[in-house]
N, C-alpha and C. Protein backbone atom coordinates (compact mmCIF):
# COMPACT_ATOMS: atom_id res chain seq x y z
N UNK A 1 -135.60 42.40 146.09
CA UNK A 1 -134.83 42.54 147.31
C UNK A 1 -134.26 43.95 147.36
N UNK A 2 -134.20 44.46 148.44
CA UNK A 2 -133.72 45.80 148.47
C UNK A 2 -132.42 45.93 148.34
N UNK A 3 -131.80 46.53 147.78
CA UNK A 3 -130.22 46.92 147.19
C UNK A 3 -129.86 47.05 148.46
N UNK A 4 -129.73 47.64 149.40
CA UNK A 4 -128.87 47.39 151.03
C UNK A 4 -128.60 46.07 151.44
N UNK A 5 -129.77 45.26 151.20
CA UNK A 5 -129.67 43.88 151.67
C UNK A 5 -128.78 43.07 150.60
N UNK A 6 -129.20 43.10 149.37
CA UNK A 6 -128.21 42.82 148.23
C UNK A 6 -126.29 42.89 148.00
N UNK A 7 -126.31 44.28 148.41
CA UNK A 7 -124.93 45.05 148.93
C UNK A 7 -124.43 43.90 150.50
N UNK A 8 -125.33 43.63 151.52
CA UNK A 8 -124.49 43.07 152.17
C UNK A 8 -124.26 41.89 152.14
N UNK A 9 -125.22 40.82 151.64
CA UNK A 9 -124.76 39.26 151.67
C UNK A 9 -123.96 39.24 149.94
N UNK A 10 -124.10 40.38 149.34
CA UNK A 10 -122.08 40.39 148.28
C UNK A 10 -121.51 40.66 149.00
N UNK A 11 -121.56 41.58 150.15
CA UNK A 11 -120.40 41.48 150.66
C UNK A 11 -120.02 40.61 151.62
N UNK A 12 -120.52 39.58 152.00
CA UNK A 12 -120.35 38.65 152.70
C UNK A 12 -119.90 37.48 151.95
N UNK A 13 -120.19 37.40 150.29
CA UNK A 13 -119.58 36.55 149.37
C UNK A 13 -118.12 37.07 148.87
N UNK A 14 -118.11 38.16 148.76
CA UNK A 14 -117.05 38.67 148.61
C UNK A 14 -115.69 37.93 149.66
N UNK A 15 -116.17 38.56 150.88
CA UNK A 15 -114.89 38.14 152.02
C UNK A 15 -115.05 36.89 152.18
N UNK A 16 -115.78 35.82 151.86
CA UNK A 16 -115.75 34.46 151.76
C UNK A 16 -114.84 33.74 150.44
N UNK A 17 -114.47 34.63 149.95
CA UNK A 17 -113.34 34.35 148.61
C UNK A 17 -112.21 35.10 149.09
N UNK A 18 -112.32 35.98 149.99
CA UNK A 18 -110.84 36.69 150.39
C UNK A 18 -110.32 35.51 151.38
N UNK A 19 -111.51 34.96 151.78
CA UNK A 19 -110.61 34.22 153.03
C UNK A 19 -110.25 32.81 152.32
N UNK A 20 -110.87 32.37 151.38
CA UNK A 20 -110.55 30.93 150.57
C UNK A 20 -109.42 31.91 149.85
N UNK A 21 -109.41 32.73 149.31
CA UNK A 21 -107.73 33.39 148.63
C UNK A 21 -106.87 32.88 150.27
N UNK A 22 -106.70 33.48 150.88
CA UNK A 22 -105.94 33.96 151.80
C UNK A 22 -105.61 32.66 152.77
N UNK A 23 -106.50 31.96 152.69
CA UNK A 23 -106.03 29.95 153.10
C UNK A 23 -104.87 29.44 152.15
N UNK A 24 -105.46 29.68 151.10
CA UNK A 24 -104.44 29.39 149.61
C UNK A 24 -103.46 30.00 149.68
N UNK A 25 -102.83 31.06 149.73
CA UNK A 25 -101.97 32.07 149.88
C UNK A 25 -100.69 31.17 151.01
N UNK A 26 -101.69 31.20 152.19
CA UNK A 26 -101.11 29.99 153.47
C UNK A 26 -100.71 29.01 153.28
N UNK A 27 -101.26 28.37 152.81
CA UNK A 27 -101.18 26.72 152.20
C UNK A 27 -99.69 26.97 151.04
N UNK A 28 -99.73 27.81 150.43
CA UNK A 28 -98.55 27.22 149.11
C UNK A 28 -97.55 27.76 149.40
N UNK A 29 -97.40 28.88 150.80
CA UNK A 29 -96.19 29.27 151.69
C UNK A 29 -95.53 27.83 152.71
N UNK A 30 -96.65 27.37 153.24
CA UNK A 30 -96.55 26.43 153.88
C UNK A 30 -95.87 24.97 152.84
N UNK A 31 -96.13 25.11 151.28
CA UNK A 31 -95.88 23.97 150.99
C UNK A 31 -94.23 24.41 150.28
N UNK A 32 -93.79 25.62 150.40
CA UNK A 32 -92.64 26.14 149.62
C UNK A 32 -91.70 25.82 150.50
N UNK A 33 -91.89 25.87 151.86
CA UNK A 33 -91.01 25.76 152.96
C UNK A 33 -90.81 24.06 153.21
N UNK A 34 -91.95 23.25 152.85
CA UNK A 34 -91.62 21.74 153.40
C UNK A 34 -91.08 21.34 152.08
N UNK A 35 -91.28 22.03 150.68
CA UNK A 35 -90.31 21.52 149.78
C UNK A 35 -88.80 22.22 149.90
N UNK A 36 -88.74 23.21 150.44
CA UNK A 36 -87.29 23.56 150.75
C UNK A 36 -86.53 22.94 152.11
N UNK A 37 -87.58 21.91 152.65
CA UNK A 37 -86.93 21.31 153.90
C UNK A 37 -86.70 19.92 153.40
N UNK A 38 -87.29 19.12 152.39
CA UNK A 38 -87.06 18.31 151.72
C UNK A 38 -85.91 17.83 150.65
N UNK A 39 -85.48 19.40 150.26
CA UNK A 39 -84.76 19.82 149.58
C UNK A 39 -82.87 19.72 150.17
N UNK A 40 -83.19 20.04 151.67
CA UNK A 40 -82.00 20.23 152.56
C UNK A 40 -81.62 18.56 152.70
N UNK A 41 -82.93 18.17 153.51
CA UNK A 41 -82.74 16.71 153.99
C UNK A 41 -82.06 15.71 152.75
N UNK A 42 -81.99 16.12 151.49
CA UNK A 42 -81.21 15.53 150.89
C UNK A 42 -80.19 15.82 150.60
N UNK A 43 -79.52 16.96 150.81
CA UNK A 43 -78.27 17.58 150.40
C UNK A 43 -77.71 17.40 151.88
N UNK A 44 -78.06 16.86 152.99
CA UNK A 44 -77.71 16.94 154.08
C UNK A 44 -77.51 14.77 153.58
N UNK A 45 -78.09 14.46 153.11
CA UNK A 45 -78.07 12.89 153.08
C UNK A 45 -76.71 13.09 152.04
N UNK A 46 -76.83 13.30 150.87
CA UNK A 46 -75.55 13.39 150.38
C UNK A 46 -74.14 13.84 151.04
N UNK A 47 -74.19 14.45 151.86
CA UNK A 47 -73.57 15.34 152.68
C UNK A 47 -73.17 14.24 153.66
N UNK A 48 -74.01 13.45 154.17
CA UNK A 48 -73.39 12.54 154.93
C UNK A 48 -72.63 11.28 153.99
N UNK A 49 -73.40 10.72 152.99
CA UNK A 49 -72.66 9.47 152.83
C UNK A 49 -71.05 10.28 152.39
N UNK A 50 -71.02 11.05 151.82
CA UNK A 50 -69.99 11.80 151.36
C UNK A 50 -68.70 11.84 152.59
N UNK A 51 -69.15 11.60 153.89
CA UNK A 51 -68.88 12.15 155.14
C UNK A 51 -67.47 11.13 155.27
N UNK A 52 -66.89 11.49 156.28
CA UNK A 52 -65.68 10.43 156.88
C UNK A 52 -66.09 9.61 158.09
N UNK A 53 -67.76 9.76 158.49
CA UNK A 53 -68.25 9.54 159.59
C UNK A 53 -67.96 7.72 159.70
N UNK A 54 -68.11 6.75 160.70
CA UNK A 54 -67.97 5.36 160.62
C UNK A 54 -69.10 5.28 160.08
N UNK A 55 -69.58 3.76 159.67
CA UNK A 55 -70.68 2.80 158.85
C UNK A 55 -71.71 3.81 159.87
N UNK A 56 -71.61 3.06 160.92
CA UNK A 56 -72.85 2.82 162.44
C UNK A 56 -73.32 4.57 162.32
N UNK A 57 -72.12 5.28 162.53
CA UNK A 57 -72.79 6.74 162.63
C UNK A 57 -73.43 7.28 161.46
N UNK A 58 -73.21 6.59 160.02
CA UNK A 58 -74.17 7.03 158.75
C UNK A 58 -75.36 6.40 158.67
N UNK A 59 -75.20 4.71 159.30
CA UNK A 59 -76.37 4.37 159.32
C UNK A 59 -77.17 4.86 160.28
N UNK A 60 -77.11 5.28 161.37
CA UNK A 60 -78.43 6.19 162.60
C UNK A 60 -78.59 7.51 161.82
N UNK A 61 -77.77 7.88 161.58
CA UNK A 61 -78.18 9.68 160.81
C UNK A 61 -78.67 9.62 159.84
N UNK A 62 -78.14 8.77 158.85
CA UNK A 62 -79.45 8.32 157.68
C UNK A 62 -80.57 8.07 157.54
N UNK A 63 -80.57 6.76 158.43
CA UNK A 63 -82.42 6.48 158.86
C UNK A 63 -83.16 7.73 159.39
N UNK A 64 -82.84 9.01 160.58
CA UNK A 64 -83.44 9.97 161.08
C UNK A 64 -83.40 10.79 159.86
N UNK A 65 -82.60 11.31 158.76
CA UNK A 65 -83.05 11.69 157.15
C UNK A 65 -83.56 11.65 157.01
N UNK A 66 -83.77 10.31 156.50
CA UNK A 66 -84.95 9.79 155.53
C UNK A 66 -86.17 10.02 156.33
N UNK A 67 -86.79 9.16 157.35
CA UNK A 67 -87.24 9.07 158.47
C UNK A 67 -88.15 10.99 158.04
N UNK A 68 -87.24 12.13 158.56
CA UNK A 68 -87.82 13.16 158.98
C UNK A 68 -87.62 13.54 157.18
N UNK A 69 -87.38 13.29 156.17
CA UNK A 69 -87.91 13.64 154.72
C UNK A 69 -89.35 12.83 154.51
N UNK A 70 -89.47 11.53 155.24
CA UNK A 70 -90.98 11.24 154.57
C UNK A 70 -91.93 11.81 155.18
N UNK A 71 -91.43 12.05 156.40
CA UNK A 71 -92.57 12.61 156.98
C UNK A 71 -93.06 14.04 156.44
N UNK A 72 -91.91 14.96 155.88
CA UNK A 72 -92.06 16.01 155.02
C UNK A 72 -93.08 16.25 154.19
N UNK A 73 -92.16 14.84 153.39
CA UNK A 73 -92.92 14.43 151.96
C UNK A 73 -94.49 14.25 152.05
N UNK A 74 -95.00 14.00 153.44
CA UNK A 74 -96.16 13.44 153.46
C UNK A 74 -97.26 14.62 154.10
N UNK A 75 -96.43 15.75 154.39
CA UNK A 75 -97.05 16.76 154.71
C UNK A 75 -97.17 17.59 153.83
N UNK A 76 -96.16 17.65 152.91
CA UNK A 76 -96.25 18.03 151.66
C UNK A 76 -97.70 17.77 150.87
N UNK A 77 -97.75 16.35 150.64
CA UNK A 77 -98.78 15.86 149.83
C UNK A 77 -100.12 16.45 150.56
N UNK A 78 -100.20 16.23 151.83
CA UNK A 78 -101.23 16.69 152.57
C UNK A 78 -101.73 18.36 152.45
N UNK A 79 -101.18 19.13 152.15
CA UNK A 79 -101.35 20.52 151.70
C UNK A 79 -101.42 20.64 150.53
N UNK A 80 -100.91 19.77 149.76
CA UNK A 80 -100.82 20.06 148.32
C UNK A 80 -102.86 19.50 147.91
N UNK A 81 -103.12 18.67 148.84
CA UNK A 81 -104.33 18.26 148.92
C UNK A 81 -105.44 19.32 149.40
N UNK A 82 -104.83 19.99 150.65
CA UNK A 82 -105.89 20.84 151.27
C UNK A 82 -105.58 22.26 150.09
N UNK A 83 -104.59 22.46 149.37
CA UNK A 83 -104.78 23.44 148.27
C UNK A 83 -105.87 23.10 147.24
N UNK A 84 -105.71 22.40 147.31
CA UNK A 84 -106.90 21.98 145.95
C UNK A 84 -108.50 21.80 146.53
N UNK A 85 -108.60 21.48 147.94
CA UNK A 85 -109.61 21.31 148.05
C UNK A 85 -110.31 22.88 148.65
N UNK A 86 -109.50 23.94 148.78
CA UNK A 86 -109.50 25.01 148.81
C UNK A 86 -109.97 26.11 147.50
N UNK A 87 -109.10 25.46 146.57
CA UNK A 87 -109.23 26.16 145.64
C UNK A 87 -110.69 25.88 145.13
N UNK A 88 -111.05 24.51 144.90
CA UNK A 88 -112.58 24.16 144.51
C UNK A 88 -113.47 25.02 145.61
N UNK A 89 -112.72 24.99 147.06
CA UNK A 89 -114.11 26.00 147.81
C UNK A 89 -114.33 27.80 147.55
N UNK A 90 -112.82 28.46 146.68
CA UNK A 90 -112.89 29.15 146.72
C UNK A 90 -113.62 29.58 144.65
N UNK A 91 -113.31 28.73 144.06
CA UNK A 91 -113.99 28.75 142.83
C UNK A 91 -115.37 28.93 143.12
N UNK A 92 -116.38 27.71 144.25
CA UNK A 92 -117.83 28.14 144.42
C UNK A 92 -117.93 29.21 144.64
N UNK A 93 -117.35 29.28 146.17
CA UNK A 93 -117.89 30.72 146.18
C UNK A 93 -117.92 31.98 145.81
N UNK A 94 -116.78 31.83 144.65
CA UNK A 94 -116.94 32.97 143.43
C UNK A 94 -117.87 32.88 142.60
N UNK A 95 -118.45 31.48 142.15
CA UNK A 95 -119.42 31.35 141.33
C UNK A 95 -120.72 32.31 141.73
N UNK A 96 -120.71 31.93 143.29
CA UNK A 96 -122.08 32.34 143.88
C UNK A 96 -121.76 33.84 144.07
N UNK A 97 -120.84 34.90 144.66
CA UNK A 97 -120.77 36.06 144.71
C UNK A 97 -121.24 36.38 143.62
N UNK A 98 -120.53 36.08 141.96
CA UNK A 98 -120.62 36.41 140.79
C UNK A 98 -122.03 36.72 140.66
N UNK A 99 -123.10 35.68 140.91
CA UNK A 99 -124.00 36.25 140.76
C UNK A 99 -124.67 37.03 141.19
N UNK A 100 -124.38 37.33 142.70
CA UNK A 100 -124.76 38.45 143.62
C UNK A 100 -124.30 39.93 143.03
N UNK A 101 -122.92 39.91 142.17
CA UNK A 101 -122.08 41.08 141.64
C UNK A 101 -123.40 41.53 140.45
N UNK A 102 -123.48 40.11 139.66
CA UNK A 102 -124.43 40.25 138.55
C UNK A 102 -125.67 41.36 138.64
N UNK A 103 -126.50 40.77 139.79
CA UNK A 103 -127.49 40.74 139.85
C UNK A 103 -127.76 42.68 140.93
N UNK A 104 -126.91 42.95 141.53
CA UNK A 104 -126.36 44.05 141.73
C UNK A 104 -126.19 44.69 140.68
N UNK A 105 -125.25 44.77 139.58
CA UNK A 105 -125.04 45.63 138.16
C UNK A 105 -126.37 45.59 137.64
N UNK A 106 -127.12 44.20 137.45
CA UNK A 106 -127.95 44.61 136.48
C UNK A 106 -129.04 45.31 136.98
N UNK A 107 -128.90 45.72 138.08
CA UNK A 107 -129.95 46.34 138.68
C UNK A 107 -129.53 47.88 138.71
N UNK A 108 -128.19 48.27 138.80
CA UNK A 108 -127.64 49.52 138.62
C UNK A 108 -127.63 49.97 137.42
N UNK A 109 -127.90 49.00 136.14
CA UNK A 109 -127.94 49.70 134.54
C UNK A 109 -129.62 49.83 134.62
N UNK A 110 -130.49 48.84 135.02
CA UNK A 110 -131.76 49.30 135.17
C UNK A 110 -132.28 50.49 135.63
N UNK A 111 -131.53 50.78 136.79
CA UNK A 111 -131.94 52.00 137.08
C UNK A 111 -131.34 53.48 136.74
N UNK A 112 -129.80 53.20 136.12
CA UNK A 112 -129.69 54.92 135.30
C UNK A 112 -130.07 54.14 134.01
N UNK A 113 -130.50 53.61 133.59
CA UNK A 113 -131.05 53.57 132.01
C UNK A 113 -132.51 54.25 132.59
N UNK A 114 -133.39 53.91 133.40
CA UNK A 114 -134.48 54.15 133.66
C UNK A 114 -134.70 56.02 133.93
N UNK A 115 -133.50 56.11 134.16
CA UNK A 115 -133.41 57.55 134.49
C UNK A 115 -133.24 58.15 133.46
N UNK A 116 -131.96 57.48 132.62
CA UNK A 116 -131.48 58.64 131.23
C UNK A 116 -133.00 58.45 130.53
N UNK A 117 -133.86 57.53 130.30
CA UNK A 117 -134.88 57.42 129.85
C UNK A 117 -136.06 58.74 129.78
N UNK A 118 -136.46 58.60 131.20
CA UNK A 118 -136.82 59.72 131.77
C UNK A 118 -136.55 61.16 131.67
N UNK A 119 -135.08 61.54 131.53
CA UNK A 119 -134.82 62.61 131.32
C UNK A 119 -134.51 63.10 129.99
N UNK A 120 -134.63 62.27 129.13
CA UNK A 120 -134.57 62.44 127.08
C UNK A 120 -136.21 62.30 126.99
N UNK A 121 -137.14 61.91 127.74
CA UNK A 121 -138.41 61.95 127.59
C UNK A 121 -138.78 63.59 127.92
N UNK A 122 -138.15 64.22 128.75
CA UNK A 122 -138.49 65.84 129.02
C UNK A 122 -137.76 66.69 127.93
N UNK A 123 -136.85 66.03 126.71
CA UNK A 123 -136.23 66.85 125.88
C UNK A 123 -137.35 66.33 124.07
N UNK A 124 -137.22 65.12 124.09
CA UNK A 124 -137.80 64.54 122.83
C UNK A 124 -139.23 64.06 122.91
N UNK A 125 -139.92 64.24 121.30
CA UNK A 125 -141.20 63.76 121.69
C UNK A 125 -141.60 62.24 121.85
N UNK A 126 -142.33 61.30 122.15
CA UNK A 126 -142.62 60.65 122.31
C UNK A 126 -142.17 59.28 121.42
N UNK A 127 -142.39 59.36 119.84
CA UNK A 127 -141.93 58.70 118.95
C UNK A 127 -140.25 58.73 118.90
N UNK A 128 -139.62 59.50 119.53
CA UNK A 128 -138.39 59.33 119.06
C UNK A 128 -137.84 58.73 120.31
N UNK A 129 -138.54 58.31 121.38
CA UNK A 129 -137.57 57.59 122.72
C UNK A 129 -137.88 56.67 122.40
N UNK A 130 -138.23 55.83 121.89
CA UNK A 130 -138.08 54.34 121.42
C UNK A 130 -136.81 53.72 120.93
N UNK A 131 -136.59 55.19 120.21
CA UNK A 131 -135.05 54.96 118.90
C UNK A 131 -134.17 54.99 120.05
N UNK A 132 -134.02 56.42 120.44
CA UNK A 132 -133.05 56.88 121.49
C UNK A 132 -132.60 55.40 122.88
N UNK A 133 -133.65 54.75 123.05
CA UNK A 133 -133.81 53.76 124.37
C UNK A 133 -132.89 52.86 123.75
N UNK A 134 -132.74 52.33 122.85
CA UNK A 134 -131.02 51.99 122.26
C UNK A 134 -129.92 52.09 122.27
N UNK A 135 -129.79 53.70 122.45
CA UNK A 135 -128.83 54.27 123.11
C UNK A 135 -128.44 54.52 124.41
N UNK A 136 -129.31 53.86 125.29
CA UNK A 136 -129.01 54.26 126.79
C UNK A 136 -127.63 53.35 127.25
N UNK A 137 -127.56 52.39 126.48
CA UNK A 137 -125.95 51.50 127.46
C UNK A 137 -124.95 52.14 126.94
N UNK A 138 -125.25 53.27 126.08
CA UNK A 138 -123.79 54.05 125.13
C UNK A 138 -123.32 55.42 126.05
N UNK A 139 -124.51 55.39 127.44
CA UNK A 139 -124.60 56.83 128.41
C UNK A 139 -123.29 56.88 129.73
N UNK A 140 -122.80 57.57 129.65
CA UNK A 140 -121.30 57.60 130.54
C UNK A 140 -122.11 57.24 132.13
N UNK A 141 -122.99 57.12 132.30
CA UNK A 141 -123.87 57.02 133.68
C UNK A 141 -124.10 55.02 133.83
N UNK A 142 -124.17 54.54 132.54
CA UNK A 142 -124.09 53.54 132.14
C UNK A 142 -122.67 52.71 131.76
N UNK A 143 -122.26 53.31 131.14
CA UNK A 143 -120.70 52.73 130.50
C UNK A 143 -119.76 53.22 132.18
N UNK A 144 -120.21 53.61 133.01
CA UNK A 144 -118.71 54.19 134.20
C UNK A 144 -119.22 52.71 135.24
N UNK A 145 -120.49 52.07 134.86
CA UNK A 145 -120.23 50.67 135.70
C UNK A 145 -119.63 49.58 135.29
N UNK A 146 -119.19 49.90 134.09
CA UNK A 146 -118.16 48.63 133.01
C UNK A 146 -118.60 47.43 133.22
N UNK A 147 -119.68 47.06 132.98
CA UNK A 147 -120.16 45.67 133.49
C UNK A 147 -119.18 44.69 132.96
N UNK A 148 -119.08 43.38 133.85
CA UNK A 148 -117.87 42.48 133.83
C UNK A 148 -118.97 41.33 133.80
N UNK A 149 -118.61 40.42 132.70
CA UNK A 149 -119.20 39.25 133.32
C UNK A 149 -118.12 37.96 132.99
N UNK A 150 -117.67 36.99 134.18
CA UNK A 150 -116.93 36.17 134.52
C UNK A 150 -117.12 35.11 133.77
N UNK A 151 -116.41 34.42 133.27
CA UNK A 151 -116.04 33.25 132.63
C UNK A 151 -115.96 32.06 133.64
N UNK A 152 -116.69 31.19 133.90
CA UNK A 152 -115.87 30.10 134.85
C UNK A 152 -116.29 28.58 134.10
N UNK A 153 -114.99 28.29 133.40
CA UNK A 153 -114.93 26.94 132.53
C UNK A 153 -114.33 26.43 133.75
N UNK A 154 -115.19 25.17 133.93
CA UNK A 154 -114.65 23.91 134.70
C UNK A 154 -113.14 23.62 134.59
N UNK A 155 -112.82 23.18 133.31
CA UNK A 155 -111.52 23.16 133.21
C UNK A 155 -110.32 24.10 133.23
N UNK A 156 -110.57 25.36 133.65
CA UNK A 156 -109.48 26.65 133.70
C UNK A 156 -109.69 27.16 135.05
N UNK A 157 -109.28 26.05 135.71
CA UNK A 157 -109.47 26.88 137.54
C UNK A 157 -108.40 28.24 137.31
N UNK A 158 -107.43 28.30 136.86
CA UNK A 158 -106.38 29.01 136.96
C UNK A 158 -107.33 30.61 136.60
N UNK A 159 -108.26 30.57 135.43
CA UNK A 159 -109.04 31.42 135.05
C UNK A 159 -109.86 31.74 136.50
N UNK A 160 -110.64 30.64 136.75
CA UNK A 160 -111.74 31.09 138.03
C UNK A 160 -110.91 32.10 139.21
N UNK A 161 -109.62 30.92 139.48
CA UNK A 161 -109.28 31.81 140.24
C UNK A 161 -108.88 33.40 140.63
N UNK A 162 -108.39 33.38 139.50
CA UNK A 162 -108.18 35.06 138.59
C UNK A 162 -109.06 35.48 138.79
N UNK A 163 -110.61 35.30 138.01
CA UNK A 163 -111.84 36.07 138.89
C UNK A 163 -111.86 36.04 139.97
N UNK A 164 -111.68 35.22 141.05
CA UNK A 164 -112.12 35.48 142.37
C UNK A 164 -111.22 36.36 142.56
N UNK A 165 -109.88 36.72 142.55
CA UNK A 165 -109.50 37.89 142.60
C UNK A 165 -109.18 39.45 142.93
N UNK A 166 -110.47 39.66 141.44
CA UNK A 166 -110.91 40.65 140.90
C UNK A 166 -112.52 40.92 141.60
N UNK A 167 -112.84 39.53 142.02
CA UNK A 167 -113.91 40.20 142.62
C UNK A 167 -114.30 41.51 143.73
N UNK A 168 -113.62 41.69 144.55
CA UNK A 168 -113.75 42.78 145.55
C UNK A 168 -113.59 44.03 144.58
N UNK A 169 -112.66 44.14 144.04
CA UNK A 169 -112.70 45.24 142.94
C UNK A 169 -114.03 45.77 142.30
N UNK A 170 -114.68 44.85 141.68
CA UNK A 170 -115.72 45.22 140.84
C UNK A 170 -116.76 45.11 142.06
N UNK A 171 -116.93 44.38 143.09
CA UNK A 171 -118.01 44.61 143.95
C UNK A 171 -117.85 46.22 144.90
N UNK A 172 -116.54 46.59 145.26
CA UNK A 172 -116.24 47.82 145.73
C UNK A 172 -116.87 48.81 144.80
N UNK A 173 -116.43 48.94 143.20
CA UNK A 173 -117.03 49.77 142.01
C UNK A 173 -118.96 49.48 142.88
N UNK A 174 -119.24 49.13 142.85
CA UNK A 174 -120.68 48.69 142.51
C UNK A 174 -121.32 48.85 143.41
N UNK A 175 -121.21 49.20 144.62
CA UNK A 175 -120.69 49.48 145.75
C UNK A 175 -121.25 50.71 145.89
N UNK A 176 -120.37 51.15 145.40
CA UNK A 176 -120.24 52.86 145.91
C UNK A 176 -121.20 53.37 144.57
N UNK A 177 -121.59 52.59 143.78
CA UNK A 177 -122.60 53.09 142.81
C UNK A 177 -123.66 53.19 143.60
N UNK A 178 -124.48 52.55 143.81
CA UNK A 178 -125.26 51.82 144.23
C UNK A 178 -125.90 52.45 145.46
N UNK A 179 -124.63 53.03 146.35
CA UNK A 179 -125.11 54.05 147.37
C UNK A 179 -125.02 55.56 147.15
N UNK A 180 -124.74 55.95 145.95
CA UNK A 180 -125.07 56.83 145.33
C UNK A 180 -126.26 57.25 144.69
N UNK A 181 -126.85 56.29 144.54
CA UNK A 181 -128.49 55.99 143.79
C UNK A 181 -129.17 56.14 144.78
N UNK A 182 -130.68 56.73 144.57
CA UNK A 182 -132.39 56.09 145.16
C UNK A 182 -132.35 54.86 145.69
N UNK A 183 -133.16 54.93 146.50
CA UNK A 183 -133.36 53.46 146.84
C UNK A 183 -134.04 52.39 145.85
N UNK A 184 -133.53 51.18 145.44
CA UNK A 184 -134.02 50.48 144.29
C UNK A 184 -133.92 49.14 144.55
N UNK A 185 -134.43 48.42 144.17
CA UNK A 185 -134.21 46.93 144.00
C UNK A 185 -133.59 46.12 143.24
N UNK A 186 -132.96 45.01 143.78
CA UNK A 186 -132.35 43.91 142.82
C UNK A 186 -133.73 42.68 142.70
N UNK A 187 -133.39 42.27 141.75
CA UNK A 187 -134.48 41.20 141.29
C UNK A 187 -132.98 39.40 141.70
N UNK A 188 -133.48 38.59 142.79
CA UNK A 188 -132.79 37.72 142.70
C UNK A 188 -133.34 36.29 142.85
N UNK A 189 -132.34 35.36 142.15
CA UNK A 189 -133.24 34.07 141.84
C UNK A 189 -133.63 33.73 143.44
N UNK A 190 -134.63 32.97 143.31
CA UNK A 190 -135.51 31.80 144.86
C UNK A 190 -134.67 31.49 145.62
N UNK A 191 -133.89 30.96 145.00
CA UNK A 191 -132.55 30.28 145.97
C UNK A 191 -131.52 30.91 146.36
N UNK A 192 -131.05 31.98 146.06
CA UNK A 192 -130.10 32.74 146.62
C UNK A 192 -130.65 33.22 148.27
């Protein structure tokens, strides 16, 4: 696949994790505020029985309490739900960028290794670039793409999420490599 085309559907995985970040982001603002309204509705319930108000006027203001705390409570739970089912959408689609990031780098060490190759072939003779071709991931042309590769254990969303992250970062790096180079290809699986 041609590295232009490569470069844009990462970057289309990319902002598909900014925007599952940025739902999430929404969602646990949204759930800080109905636990701080939950929070009132009871200090406002204490606040009343505490009150000098008659029976009749604690019992109507009480019931509308409680009443407008469950309903809280239940919007609460309801976000606390759409967070999670967020976070699982935003873990995939880090999974899947990741490999688009992957498959991008490994195509950017292919091609300045292919180069430093090339150009220690115009200095050394023949028998000694074999040895030397060992040394090409030790080449500052090589080592300045810091290849990253992501961890994503099922059980450490807290981890995944952290990568998703970091992803725009290392896809920006890779990025601007990438259009710095020849025109070259990424090699990517069938199904992508």
């Amino acid at each position: 696949m041609n590295a232009q085309k490569t470069i844009a559907r990462t970057e289309k995985a990319v902002e598909a994790i900014e925007e599952k970040l940025s739902a999430i982001e929404k969602l646990e603002a949204q759930t800080v505020e109905l636990t701080a309204g939950i929070e009132q509705l009871k200090l406002d319930e204490a606040d009343l029985l505490a009150s000098d108000k008659s029976e009749s006027q604690k019992i109507s203001t009480l019931a509308k309490l409680r009443i407008a705390s469950a309903v809280k409570a239940s919007e609460l739970a309801k976000r606390q739900s759409e967070i999670c089912a967020v976070k699982d959408e935003c873990i995939s689609a880090g999974i899947s960028a990741d490999r688009w990031v992957n498959a991008l780098e490994d195509a950017l060490v292919a091609v300045r290794s292919a180069r430093i190759v090339e150009l220690v072939s115009e200095i050394f003779i023949r028998q000694a670039i074999n040895e030397l071709k060992r040394f090409v991931g030790y080449s500052l042309a090589v080592k300045e793409l810091a290849p990253v590769r992501f961890v994503w254990i099922s059980d450490k969303p807290e981890l995944a999420l952290k990568n998703c992250g970091l992803m725009r970062q290392i896809f920006d790096k890779l990025a601007a490599a990438a259009n710095s180079e020849s025109e070259f290809d990424v090699i990517v699986g069938p199904g992508w």
